[in-house]
N, C-alpha and C. Protein backbone atom coordinates (compact mmCIF):
# COMPACT_ATOMS: atom_id res chain seq x y z
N UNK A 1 -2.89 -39.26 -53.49
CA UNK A 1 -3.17 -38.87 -52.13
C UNK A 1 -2.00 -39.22 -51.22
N UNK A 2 -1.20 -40.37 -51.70
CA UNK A 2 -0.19 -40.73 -50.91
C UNK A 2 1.06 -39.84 -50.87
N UNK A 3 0.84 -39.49 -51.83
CA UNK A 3 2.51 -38.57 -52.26
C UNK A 3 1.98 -36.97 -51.33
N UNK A 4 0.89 -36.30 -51.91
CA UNK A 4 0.30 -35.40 -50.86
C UNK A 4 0.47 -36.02 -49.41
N UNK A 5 0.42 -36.18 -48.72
CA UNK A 5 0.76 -36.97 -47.28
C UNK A 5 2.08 -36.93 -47.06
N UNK A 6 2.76 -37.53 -47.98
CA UNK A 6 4.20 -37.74 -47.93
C UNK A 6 4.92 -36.18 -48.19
N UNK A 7 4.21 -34.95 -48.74
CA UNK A 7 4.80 -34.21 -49.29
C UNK A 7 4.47 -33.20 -47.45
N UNK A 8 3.11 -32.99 -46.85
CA UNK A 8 2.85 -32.35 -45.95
C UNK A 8 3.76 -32.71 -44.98
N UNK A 9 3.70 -34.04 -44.52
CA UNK A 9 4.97 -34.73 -43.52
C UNK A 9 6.38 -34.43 -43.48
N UNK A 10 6.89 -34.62 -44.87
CA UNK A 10 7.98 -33.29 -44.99
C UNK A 10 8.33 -32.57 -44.42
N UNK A 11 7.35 -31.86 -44.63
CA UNK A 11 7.30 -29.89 -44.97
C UNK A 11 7.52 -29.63 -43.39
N UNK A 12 6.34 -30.97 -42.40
CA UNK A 12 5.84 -30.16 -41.08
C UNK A 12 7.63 -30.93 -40.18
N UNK A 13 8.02 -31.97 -40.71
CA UNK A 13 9.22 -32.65 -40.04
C UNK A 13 10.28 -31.51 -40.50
N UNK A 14 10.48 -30.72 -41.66
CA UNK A 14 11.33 -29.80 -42.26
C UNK A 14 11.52 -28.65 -41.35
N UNK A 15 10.81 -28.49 -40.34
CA UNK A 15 10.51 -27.01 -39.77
C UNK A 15 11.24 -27.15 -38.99
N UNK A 16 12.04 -25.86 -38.55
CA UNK A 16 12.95 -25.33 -37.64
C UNK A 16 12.33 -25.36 -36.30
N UNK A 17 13.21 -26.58 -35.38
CA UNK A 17 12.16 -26.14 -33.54
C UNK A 17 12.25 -25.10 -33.27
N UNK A 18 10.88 -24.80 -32.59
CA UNK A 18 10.50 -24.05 -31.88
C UNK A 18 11.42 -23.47 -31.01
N UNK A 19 11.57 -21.50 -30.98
CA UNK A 19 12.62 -21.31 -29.76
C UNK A 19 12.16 -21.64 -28.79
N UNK A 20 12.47 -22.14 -27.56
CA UNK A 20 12.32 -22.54 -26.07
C UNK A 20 11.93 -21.09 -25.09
N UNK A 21 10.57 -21.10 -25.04
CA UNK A 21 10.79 -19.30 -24.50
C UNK A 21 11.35 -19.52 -23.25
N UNK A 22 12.42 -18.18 -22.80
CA UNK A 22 12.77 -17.71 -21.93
C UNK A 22 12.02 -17.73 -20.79
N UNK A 23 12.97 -18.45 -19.61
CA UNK A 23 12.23 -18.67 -18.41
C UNK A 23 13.00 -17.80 -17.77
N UNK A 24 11.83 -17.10 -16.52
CA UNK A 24 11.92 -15.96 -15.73
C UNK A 24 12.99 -16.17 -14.37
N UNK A 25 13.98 -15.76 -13.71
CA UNK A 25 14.63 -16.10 -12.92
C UNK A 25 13.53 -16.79 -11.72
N UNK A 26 13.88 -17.71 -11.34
CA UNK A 26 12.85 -18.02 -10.06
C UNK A 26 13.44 -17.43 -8.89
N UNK A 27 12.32 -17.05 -8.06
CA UNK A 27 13.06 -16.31 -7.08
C UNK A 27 12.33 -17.71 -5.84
N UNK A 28 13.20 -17.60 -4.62
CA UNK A 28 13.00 -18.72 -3.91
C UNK A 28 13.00 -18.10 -2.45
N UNK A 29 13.06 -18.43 -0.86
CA UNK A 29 13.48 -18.36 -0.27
C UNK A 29 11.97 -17.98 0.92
N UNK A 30 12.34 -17.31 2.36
CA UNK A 30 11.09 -16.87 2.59
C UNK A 30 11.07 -15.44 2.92
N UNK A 31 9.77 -15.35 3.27
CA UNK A 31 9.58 -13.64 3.49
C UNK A 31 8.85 -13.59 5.30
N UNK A 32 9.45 -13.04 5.49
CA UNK A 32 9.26 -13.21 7.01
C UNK A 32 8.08 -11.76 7.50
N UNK A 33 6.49 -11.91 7.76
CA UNK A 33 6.15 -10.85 8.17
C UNK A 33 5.73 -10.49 9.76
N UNK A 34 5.99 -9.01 10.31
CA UNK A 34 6.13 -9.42 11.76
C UNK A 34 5.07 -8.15 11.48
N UNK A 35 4.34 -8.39 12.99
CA UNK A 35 3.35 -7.55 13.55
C UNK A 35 3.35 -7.63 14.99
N UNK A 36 2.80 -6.99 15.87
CA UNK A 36 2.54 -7.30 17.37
C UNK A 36 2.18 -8.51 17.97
N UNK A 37 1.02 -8.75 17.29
CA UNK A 37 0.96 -10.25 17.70
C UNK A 37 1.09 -11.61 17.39
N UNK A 38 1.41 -11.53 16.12
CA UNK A 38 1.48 -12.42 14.89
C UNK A 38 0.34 -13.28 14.59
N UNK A 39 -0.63 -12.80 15.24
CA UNK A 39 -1.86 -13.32 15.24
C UNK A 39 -3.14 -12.78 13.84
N UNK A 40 -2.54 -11.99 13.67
CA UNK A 40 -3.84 -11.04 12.70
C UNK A 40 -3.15 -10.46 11.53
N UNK A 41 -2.37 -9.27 11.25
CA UNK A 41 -1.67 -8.78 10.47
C UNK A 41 -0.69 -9.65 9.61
N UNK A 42 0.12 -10.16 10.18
CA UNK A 42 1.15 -10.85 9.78
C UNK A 42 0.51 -12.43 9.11
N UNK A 43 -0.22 -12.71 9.47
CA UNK A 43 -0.94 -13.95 9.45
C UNK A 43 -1.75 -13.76 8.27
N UNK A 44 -2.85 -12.30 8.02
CA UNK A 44 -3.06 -12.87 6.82
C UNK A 44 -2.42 -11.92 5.78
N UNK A 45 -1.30 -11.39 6.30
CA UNK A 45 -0.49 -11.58 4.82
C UNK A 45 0.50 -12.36 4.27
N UNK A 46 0.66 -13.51 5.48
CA UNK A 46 1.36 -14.36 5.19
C UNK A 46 0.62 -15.31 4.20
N UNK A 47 -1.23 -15.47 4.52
CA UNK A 47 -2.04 -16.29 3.94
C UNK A 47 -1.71 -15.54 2.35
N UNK A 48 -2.54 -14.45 2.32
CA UNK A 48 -2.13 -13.71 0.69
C UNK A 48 -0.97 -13.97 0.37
N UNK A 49 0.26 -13.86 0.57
CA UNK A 49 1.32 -13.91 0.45
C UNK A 49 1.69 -15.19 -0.41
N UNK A 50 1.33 -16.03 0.17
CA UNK A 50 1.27 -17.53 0.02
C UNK A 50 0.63 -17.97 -1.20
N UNK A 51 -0.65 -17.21 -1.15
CA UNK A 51 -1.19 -17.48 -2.54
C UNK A 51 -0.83 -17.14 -3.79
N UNK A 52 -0.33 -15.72 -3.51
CA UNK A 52 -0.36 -14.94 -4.90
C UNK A 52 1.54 -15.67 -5.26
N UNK A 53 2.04 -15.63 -4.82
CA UNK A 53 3.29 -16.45 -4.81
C UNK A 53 2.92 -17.21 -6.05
N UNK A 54 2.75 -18.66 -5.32
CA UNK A 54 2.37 -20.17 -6.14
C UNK A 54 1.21 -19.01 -7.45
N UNK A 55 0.42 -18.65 -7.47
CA UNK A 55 0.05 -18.24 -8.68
C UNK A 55 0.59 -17.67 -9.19
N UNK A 56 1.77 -16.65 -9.37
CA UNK A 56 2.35 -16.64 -9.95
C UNK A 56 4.11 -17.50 -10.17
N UNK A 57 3.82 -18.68 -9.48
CA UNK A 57 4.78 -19.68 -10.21
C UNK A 57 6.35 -19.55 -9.09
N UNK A 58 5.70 -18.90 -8.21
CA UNK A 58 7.31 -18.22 -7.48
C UNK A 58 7.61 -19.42 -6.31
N UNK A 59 8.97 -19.49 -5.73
CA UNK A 59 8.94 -20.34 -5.20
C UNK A 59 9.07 -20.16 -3.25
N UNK A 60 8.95 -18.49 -3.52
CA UNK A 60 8.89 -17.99 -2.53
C UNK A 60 7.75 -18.10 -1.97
N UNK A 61 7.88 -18.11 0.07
CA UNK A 61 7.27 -19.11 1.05
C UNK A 61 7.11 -17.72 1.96
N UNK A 62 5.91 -17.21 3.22
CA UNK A 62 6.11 -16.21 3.95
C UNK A 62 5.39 -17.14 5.38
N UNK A 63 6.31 -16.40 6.31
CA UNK A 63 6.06 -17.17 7.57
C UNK A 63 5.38 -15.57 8.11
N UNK A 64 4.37 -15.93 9.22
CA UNK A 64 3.88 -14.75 10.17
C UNK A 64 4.70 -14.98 11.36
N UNK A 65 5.12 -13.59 12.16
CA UNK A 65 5.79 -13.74 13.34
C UNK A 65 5.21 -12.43 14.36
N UNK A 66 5.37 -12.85 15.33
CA UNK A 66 5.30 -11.83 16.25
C UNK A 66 6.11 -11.12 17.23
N UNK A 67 5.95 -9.73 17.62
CA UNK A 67 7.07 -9.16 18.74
C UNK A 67 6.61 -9.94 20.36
N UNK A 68 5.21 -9.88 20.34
CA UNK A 68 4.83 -10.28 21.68
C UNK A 68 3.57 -11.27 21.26
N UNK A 69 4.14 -12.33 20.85
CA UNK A 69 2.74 -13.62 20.21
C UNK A 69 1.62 -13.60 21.29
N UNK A 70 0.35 -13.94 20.66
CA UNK A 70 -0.52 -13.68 20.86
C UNK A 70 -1.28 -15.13 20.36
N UNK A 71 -2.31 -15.56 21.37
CA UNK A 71 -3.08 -17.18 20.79
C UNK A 71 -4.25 -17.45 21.17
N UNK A 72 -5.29 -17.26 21.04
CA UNK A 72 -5.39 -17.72 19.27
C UNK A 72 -5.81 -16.63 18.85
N UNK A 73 -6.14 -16.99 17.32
CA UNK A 73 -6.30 -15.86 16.57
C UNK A 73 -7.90 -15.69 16.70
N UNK A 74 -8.16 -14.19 16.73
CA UNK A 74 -9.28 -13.79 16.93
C UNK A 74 -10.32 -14.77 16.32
N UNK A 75 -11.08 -15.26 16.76
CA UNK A 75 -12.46 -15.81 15.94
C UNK A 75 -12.90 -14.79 14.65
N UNK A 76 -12.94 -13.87 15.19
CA UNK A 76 -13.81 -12.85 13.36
C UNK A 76 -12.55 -13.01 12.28
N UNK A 77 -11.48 -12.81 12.95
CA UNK A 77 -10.70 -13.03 11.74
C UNK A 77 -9.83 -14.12 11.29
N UNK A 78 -10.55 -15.34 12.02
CA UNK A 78 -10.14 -16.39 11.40
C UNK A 78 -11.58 -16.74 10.66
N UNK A 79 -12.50 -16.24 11.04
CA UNK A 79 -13.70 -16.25 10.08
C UNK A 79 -13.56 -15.56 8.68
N UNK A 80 -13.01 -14.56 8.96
CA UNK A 80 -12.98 -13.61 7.50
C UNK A 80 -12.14 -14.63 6.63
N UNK A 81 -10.71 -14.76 7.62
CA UNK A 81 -9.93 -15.61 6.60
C UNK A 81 -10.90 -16.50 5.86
N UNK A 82 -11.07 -17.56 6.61
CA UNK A 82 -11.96 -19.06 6.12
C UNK A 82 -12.74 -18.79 5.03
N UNK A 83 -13.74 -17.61 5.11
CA UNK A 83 -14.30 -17.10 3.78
C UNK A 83 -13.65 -16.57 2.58
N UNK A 84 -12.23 -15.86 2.51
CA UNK A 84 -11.17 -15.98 1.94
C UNK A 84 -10.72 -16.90 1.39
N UNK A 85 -10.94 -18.31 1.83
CA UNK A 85 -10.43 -19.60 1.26
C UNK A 85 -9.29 -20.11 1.69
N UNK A 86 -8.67 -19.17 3.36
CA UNK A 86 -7.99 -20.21 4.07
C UNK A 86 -8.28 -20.24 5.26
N UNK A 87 -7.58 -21.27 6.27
CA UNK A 87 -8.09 -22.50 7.02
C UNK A 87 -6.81 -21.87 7.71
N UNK A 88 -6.66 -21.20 8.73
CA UNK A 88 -6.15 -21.08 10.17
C UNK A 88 -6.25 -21.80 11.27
N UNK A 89 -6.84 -22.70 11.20
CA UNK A 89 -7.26 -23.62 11.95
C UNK A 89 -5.56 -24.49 12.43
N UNK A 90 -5.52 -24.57 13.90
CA UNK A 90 -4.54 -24.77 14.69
C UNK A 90 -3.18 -23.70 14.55
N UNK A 91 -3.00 -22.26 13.79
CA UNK A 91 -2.22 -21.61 13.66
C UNK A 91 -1.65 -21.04 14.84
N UNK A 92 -0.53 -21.14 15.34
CA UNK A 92 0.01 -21.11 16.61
C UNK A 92 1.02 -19.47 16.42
N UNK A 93 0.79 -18.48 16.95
CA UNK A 93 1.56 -17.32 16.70
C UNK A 93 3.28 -18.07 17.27
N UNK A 94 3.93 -17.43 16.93
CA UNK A 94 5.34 -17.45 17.33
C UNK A 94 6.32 -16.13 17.19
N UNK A 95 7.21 -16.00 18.55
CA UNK A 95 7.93 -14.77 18.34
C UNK A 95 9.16 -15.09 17.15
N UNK A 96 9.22 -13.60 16.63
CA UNK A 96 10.38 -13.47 15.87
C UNK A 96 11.52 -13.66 16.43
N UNK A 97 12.73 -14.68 15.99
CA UNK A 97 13.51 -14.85 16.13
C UNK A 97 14.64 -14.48 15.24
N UNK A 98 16.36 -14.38 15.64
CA UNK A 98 17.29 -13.92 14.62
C UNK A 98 17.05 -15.42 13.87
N UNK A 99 16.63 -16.53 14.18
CA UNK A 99 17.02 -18.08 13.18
C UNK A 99 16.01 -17.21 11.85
N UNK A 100 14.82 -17.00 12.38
CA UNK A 100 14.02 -16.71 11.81
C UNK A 100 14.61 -15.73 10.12
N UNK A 101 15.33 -14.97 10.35
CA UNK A 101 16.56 -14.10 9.30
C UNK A 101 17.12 -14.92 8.52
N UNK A 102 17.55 -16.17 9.50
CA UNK A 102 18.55 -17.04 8.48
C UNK A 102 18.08 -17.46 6.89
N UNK A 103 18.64 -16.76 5.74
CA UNK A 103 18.27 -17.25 4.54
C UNK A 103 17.30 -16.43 3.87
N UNK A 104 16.54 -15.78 4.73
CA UNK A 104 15.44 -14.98 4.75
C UNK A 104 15.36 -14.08 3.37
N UNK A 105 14.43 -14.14 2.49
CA UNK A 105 14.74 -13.08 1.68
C UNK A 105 14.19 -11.63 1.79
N UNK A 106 13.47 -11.58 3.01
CA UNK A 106 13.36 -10.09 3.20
C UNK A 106 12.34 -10.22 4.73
N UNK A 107 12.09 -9.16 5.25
CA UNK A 107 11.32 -9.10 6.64
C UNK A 107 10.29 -8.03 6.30
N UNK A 108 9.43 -7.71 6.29
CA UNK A 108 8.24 -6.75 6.30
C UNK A 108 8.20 -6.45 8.11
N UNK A 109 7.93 -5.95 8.65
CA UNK A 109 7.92 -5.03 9.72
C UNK A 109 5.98 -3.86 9.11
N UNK A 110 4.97 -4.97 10.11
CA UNK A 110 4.03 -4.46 9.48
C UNK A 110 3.37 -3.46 11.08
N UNK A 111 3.72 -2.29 11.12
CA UNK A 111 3.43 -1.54 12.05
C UNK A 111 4.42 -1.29 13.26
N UNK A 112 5.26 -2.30 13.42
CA UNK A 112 6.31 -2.14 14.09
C UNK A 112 7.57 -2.30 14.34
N UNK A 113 8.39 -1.93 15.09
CA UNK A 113 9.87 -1.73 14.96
C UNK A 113 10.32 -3.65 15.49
N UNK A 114 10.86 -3.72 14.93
CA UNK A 114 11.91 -4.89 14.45
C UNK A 114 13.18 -4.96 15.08
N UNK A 115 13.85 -3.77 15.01
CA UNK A 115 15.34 -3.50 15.19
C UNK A 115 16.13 -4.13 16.41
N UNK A 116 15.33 -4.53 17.27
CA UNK A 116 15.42 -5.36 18.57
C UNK A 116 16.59 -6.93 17.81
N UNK A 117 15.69 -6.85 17.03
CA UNK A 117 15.95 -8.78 16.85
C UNK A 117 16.82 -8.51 14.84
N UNK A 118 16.17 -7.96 14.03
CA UNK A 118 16.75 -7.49 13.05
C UNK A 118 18.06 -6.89 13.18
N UNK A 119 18.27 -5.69 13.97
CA UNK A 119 19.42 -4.78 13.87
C UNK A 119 19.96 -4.49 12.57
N UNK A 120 20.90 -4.69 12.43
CA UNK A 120 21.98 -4.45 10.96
C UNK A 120 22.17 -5.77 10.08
N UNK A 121 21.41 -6.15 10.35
CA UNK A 121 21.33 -7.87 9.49
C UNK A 121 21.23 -7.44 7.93
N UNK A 122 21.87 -8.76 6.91
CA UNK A 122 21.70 -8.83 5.94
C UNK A 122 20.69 -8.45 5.08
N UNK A 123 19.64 -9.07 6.06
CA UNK A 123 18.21 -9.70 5.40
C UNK A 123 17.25 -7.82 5.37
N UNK A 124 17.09 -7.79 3.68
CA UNK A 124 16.25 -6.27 3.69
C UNK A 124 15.16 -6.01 4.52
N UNK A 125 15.41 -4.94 4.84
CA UNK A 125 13.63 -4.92 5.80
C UNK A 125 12.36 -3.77 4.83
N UNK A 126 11.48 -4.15 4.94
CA UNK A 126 10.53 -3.28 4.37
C UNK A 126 9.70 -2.69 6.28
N UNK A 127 9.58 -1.82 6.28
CA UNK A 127 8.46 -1.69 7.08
C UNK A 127 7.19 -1.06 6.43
N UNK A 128 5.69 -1.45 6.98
CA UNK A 128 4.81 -1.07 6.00
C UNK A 128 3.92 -0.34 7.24
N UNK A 129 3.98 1.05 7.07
CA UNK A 129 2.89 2.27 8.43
C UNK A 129 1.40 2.02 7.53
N UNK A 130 0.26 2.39 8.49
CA UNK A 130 -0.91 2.62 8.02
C UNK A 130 -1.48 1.48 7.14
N UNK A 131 -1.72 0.15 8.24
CA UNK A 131 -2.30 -0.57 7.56
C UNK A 131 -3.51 -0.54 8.45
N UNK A 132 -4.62 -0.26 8.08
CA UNK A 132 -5.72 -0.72 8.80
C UNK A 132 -6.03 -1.49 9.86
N UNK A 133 -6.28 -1.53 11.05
CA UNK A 133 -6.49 -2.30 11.82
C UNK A 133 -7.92 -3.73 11.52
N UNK A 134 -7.36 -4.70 10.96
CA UNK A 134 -7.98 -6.22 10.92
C UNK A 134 -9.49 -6.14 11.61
N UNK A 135 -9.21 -5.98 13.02
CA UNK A 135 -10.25 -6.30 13.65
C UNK A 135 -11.53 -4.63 13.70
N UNK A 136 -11.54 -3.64 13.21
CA UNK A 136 -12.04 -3.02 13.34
C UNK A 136 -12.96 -3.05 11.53
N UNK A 137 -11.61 -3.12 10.41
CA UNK A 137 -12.18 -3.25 8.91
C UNK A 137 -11.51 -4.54 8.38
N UNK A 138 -11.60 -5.63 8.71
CA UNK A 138 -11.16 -7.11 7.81
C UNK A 138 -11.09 -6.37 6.57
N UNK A 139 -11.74 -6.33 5.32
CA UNK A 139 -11.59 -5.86 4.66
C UNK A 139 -10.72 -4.58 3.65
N UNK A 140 -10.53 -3.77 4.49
CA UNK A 140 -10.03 -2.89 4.40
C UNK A 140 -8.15 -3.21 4.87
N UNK A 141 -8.09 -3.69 6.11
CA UNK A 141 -6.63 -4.61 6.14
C UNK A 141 -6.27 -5.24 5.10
N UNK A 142 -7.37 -6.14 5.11
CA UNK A 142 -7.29 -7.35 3.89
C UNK A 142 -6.62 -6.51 2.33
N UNK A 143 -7.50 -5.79 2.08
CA UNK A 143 -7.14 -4.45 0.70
C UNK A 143 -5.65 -4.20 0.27
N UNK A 144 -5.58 -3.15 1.58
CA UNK A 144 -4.13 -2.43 1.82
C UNK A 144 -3.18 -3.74 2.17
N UNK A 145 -3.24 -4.62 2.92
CA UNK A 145 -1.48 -5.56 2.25
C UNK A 145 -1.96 -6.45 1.14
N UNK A 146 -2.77 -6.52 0.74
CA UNK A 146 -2.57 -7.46 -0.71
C UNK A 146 -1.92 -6.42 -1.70
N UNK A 147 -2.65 -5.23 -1.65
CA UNK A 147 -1.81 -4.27 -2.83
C UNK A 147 -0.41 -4.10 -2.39
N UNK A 148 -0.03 -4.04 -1.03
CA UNK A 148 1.50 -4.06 -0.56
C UNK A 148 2.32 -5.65 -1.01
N UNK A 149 1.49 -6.36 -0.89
CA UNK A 149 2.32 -7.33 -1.63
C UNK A 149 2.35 -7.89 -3.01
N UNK A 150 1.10 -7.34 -3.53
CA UNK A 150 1.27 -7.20 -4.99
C UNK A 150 2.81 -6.40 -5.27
N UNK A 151 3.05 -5.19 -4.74
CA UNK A 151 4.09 -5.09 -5.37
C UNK A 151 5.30 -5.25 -4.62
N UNK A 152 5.83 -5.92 -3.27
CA UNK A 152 6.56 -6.45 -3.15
C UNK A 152 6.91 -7.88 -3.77
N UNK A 153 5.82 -8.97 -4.58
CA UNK A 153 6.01 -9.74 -5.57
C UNK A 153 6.57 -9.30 -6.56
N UNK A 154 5.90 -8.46 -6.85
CA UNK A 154 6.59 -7.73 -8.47
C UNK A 154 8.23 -7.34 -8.11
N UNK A 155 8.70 -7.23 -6.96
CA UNK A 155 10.20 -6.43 -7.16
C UNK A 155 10.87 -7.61 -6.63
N UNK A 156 10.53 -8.45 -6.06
CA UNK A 156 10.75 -10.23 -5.81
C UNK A 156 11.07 -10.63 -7.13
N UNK A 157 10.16 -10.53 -8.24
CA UNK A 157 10.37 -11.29 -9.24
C UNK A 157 10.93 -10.71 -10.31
N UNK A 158 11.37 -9.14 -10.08
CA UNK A 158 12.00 -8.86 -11.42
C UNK A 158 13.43 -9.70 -11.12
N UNK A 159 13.91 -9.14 -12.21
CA UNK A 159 15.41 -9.54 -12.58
C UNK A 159 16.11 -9.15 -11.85
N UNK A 160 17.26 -9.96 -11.03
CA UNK A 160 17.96 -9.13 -10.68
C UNK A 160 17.79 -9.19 -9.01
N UNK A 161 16.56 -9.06 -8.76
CA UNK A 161 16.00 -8.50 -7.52
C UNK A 161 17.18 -9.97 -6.38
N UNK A 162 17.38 -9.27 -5.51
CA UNK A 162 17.88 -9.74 -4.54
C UNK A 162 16.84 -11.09 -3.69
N UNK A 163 17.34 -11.85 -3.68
CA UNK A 163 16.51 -13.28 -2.89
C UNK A 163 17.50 -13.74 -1.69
């Protein structure tokens, strides 16, 4: 029985390590989303944003901003959020600023023009038309930018992709 023991121990110490699987470029930096008020739109796709990120392992961060801030955020849709599973609670809108660009790995422009404070800057802009208005369908807002940032994650995290 001893030599069996001695012969398995071998065999399993004999084995070639394991390859180290391939780790995915991390992508890092933040994503800046602007809306009118930065109160509703921008806010909860900054919340989604935030989540689906860290679940998928990314190290990318999204701030909400606004053209003309707006405070506080509606009660229904800091309710919807909260049932969502986040906590808006003391969220202070703030206007978009150029600091705001600095480092930035991209700007979403969610219904409106940017170009004021953006212009010809580095930092890519997405603008995203026809998102539902929050306060009329939570839901339906809620829908349409999670699938918009489902696949602005996905082109975040391929290879390659610019951060």
């Amino acid at each position: 029985m001893t030599v069996a023991l001695l012969v398995a121990v071998s065999v399993v110490s004999a084995a070639p390590p394991a390859e180290p699987k391939p780790r995915k470029e991390a992508a890092s930096g933040t994503v800046v989303f602007v809306c009118e008020h930065g109160n509703v739109k921008s806010l909860m796709a900054r919340e989604w944003f935030n989540r689906l990120a860290e679940e998928r392992g990314l190290l990318l961060r999204a701030v909400s901003r606004g053209l003309t801030p707006a405070n506080p955020v509606p009660p229904a849709i800091a309710d919807a959020l909260r049932r969502d599973g986040f906590d808006v609670t003391g969220f202070e809108a703030r206007a978009l600023t150029p600091e705001d660009l600095v480092g930035a790995a991209r700007v979403v422009a969610i219904g409106v023009d940017t170009s004021a404070v953006t212009g010809r800057g580095e930092v890519p802009l997405d603008t995203w038309e026809g998102i539902p208005p929050a306060t009329q369908s939570y839901e339906a807002s809620r829908d349409a930018l999670r699938a918009r940032i489902q696949a602005l994650l996905a082109t975040l995290e391929a290879p390659g992709a610019r951060r």
